[in-house]
C-alpha atoms as a PDB file:
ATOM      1  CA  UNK A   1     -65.707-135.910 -53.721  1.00  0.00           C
ATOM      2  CA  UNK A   2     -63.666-138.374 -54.972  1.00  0.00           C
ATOM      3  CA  UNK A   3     -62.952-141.490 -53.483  1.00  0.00           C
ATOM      4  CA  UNK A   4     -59.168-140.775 -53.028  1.00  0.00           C
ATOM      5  CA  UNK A   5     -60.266-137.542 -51.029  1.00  0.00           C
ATOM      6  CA  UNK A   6     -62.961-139.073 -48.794  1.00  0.00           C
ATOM      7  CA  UNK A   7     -60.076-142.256 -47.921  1.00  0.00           C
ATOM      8  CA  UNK A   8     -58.199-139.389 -46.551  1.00  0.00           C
ATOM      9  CA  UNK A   9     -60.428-137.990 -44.615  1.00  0.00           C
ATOM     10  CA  UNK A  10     -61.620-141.197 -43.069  1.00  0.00           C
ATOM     11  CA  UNK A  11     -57.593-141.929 -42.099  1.00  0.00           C
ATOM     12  CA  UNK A  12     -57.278-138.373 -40.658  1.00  0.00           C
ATOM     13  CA  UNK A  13     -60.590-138.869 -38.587  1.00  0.00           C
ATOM     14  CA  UNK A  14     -59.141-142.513 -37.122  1.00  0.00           C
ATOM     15  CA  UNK A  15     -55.931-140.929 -36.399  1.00  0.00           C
ATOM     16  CA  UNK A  16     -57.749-138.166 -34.645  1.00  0.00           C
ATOM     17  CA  UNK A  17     -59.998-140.719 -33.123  1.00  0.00           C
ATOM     18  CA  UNK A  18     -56.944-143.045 -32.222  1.00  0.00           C
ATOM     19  CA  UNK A  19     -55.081-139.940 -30.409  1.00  0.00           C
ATOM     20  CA  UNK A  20     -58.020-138.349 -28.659  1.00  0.00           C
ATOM     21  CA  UNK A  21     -58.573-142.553 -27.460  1.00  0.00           C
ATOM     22  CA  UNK A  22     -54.926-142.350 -26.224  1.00  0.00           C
ATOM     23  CA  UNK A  23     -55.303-139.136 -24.331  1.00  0.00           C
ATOM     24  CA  UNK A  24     -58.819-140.412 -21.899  1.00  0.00           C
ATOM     25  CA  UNK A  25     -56.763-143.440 -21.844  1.00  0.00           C
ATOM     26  CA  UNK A  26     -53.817-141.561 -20.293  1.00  0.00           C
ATOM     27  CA  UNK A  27     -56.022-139.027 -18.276  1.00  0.00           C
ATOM     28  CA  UNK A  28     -58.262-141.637 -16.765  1.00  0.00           C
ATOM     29  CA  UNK A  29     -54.889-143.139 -14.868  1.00  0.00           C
ATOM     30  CA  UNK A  30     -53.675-141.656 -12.006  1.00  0.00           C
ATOM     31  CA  UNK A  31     -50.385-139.937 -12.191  1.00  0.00           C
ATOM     32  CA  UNK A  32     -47.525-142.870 -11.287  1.00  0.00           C
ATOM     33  CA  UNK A  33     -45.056-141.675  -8.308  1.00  0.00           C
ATOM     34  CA  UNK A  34     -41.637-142.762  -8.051  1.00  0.00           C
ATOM     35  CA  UNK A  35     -40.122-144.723  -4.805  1.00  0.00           C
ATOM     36  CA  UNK A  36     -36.908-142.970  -4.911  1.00  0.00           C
ATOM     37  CA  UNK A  37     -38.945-139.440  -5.038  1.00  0.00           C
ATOM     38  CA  UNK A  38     -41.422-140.846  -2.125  1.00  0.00           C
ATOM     39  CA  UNK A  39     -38.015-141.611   0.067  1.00  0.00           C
ATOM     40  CA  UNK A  40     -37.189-137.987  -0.217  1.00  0.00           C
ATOM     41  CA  UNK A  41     -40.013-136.407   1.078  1.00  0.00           C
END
């Protein structure tokens, strides 16, 4: 494989790594609720 190929690969995994980070970041926070949108209820 050469070395061109394998850099590749290595950015797609980080990328992969970097969005799946991003999502258990987002999912770990609870959902934010809106004052206006709590006055209304």
């Amino acid at each position: 494989m050469p070395s061109d190929a394998a850099k590749t690969i290595e950015e797609r995994i980080r990328a992969v790594e970097d969005r799946l980070a991003i999502y258990n970041l987002i999912a770990s926070h609870p959902l934010a609720r809106s004052d206006a949108a709590a006055a209304n209820v």
